[in-house]
PDB file of N, CA and C in Angstrom:
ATOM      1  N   UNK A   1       0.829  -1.190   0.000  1.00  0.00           N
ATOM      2  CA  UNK A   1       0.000   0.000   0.000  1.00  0.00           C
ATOM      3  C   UNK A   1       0.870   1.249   0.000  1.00  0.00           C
ATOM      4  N   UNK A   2       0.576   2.449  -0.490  1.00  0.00           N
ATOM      5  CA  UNK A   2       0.840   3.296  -0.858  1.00  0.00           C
ATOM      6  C   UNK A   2       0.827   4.350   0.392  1.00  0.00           C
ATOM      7  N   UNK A   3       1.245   5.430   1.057  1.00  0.00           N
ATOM      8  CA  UNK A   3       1.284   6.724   1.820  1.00  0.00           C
ATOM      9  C   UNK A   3      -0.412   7.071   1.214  1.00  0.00           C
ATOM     10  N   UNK A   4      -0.552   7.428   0.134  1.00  0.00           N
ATOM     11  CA  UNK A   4      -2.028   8.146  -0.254  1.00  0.00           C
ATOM     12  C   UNK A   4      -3.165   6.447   0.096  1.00  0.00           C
ATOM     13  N   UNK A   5      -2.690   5.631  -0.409  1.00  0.00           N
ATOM     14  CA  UNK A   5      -3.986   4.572   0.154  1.00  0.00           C
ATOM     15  C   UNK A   5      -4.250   4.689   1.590  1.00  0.00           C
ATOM     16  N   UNK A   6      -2.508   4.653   2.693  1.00  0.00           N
ATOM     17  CA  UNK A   6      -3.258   4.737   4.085  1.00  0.00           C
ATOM     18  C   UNK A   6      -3.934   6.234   4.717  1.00  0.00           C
ATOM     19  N   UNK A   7      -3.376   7.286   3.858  1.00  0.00           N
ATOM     20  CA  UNK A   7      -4.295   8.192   4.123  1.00  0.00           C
ATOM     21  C   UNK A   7      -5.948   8.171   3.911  1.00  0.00           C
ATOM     22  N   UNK A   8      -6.219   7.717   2.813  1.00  0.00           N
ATOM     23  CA  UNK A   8      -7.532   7.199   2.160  1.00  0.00           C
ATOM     24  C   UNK A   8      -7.969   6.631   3.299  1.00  0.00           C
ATOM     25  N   UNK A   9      -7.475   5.237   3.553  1.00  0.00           N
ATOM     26  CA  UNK A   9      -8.202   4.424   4.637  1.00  0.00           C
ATOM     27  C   UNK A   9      -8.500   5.620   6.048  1.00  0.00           C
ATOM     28  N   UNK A  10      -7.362   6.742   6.482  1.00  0.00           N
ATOM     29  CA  UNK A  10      -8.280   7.017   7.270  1.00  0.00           C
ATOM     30  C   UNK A  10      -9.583   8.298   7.160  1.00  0.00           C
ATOM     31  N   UNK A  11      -9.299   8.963   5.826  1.00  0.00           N
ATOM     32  CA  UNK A  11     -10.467   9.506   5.839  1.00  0.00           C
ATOM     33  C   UNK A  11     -11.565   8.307   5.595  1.00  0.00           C
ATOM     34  N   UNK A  12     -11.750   7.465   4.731  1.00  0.00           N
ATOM     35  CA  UNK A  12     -12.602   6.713   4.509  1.00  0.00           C
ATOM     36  C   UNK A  12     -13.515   6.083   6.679  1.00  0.00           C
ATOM     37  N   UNK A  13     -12.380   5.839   7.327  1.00  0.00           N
ATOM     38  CA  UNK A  13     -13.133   5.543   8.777  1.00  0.00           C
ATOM     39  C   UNK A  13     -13.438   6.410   9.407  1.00  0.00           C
ATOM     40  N   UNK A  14     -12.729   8.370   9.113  1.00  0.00           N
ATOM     41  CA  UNK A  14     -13.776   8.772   9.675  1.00  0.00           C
ATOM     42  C   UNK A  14     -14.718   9.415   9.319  1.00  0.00           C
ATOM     43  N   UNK A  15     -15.289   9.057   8.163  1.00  0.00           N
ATOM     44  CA  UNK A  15     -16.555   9.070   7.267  1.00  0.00           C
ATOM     45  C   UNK A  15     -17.732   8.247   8.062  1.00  0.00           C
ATOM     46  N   UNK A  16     -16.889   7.329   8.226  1.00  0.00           N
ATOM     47  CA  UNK A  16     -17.825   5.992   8.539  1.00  0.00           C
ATOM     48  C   UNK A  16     -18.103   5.987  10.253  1.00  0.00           C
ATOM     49  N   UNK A  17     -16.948   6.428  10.851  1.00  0.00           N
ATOM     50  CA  UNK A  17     -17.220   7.340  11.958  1.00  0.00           C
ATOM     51  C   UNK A  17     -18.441   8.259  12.642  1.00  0.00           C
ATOM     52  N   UNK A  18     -18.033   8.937  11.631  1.00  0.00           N
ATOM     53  CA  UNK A  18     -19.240  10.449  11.390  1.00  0.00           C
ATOM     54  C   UNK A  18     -20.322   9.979  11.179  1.00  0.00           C
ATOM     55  N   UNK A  19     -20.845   9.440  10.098  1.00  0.00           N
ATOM     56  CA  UNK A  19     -22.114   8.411   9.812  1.00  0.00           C
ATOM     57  C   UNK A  19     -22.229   7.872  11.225  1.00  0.00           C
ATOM     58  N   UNK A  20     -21.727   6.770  11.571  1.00  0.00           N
ATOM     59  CA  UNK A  20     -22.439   6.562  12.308  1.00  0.00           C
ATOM     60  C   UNK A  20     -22.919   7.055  14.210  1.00  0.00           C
ATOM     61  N   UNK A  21     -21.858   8.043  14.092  1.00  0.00           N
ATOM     62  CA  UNK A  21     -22.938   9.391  15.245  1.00  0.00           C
ATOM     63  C   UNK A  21     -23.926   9.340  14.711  1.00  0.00           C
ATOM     64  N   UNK A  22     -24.124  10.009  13.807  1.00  0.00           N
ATOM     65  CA  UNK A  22     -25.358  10.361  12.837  1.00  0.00           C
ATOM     66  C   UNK A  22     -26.755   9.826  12.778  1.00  0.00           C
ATOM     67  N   UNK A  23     -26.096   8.535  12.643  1.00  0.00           N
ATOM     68  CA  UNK A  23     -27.446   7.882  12.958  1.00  0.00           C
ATOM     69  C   UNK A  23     -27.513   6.939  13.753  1.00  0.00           C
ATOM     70  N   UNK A  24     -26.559   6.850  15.353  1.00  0.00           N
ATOM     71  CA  UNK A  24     -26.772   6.188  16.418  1.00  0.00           C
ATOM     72  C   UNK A  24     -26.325   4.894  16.169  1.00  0.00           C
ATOM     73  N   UNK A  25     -25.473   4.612  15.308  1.00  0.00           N
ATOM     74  CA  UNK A  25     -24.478   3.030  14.847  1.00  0.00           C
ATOM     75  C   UNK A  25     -23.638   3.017  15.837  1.00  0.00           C
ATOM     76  N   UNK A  26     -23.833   2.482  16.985  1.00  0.00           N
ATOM     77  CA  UNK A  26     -22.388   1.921  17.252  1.00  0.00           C
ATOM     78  C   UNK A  26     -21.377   1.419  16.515  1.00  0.00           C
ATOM     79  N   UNK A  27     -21.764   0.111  16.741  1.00  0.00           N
ATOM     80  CA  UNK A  27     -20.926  -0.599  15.267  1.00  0.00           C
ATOM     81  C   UNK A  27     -20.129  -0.220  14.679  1.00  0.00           C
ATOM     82  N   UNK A  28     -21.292   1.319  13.890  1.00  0.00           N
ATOM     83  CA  UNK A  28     -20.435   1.775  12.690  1.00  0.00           C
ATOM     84  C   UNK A  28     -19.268   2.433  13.081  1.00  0.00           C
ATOM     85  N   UNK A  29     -19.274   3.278  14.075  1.00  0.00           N
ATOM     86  CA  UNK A  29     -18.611   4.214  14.478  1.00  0.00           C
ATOM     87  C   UNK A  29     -17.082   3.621  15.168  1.00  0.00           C
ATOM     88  N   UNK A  30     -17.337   2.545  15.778  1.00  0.00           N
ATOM     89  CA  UNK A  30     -15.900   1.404  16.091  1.00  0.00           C
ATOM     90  C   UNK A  30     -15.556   0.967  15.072  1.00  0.00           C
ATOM     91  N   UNK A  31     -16.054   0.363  13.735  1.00  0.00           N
ATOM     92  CA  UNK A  31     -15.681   0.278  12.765  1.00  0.00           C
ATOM     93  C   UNK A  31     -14.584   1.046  11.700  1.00  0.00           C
ATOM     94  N   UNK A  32     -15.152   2.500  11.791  1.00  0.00           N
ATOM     95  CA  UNK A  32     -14.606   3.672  11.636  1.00  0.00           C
ATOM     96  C   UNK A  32     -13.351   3.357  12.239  1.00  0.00           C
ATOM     97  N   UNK A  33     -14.044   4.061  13.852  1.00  0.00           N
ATOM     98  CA  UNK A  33     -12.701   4.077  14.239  1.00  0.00           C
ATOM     99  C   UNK A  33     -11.505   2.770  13.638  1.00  0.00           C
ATOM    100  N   UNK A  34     -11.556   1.517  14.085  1.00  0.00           N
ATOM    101  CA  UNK A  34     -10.646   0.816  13.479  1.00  0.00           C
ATOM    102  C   UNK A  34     -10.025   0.830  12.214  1.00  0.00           C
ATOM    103  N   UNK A  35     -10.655   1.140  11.245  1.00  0.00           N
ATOM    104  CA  UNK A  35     -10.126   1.592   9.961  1.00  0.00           C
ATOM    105  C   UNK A  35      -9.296   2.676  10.259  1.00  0.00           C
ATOM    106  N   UNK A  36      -9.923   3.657  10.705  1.00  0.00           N
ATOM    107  CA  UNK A  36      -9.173   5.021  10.926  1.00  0.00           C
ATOM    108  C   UNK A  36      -7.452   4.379  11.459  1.00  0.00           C
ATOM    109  N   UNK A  37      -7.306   4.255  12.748  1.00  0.00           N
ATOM    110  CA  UNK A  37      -6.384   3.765  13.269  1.00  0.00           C
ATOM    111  C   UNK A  37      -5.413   2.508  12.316  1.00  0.00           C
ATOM    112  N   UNK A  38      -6.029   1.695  11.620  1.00  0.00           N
ATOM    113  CA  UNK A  38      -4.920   0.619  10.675  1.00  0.00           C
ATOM    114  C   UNK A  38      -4.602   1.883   9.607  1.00  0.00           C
ATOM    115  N   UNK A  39      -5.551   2.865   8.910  1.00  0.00           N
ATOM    116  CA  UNK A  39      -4.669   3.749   8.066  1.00  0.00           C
ATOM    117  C   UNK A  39      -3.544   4.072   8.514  1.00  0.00           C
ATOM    118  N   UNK A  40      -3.558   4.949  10.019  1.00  0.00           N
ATOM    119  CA  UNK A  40      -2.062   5.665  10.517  1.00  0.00           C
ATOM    120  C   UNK A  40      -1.704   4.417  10.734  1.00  0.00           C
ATOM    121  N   UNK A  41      -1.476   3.643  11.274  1.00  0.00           N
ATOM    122  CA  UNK A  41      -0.436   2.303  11.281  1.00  0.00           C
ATOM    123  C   UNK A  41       0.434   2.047  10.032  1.00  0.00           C
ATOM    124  N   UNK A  42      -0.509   1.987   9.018  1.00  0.00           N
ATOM    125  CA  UNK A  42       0.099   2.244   7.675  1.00  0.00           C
ATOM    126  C   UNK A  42       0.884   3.215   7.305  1.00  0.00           C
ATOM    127  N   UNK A  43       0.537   4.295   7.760  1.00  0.00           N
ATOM    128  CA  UNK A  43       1.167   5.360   7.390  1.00  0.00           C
ATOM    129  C   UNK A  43       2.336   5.537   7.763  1.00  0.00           C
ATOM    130  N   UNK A  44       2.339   5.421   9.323  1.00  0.00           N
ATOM    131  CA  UNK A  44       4.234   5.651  10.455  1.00  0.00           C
ATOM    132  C   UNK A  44       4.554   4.559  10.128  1.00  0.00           C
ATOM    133  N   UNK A  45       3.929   3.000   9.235  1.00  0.00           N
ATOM    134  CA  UNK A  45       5.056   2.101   8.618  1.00  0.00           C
ATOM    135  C   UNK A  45       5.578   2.834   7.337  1.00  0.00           C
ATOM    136  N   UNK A  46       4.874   3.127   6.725  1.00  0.00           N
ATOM    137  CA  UNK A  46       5.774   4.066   5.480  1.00  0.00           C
ATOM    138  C   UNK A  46       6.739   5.023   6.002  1.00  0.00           C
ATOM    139  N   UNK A  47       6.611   5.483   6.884  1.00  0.00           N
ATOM    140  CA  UNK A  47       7.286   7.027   7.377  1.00  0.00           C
ATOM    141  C   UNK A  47       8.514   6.156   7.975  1.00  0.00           C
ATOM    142  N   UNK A  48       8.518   5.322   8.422  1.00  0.00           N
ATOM    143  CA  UNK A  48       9.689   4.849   9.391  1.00  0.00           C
ATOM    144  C   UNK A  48      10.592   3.751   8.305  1.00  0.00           C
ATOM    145  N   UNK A  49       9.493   3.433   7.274  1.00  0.00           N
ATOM    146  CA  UNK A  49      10.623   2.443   6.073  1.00  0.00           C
ATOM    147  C   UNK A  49      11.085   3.594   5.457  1.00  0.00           C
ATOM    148  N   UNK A  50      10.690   5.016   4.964  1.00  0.00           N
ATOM    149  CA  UNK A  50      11.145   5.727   4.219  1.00  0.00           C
ATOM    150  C   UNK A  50      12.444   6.398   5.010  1.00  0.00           C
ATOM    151  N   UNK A  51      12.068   6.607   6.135  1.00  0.00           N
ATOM    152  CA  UNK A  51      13.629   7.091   7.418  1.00  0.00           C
ATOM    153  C   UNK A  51      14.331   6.270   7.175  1.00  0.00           C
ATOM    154  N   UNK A  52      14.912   4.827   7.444  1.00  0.00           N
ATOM    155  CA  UNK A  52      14.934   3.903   7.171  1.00  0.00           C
ATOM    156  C   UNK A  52      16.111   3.764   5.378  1.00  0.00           C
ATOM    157  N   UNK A  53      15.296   3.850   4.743  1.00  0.00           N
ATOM    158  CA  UNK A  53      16.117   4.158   3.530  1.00  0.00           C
ATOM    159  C   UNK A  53      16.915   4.794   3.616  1.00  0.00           C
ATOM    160  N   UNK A  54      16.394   6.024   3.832  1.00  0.00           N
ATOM    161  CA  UNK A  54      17.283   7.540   3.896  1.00  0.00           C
ATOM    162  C   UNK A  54      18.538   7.264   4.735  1.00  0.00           C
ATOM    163  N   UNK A  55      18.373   7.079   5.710  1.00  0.00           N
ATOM    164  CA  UNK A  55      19.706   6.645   6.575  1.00  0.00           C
ATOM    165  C   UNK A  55      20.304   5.251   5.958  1.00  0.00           C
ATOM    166  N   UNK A  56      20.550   4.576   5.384  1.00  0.00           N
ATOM    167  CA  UNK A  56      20.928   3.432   5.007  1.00  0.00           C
ATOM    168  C   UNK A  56      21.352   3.347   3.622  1.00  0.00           C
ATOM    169  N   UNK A  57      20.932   4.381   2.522  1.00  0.00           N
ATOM    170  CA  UNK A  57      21.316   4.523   1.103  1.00  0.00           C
ATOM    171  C   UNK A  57      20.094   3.323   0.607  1.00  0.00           C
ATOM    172  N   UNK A  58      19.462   2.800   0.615  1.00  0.00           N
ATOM    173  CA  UNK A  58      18.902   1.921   0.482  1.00  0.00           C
ATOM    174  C   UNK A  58      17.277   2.586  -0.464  1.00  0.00           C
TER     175      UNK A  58
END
């Protein structure tokens, strides 16, 4: 996955987030959240393989 896909993933959870305040989803809204949260996971893994390179020539 890409820096812009795990960004995606977390607007996409807190869409799904927001929705479901909205209309009283639990569910939805932990759902969200979890998406939300594996995006940045994704993301500080890109950020820390790209440090990573940089220091290493790689």
């Amino acid at each position: 996955m890409t820096k812009g896909t795990a960004k995606a993933k977390q607007v996409k959870g807190k869409m799904k987030e927001t929705l479901g305040k909205a209309i009283g989803d639990k569910s939805m809204q932990r759902h969200g959240r979890g998406e939300q949260l594996r995006g940045k996971a994704q993301e500080l893994t890109h950020k820390t393989a790209d440090r990573f390179r940089k220091r290493t020539g790689h």
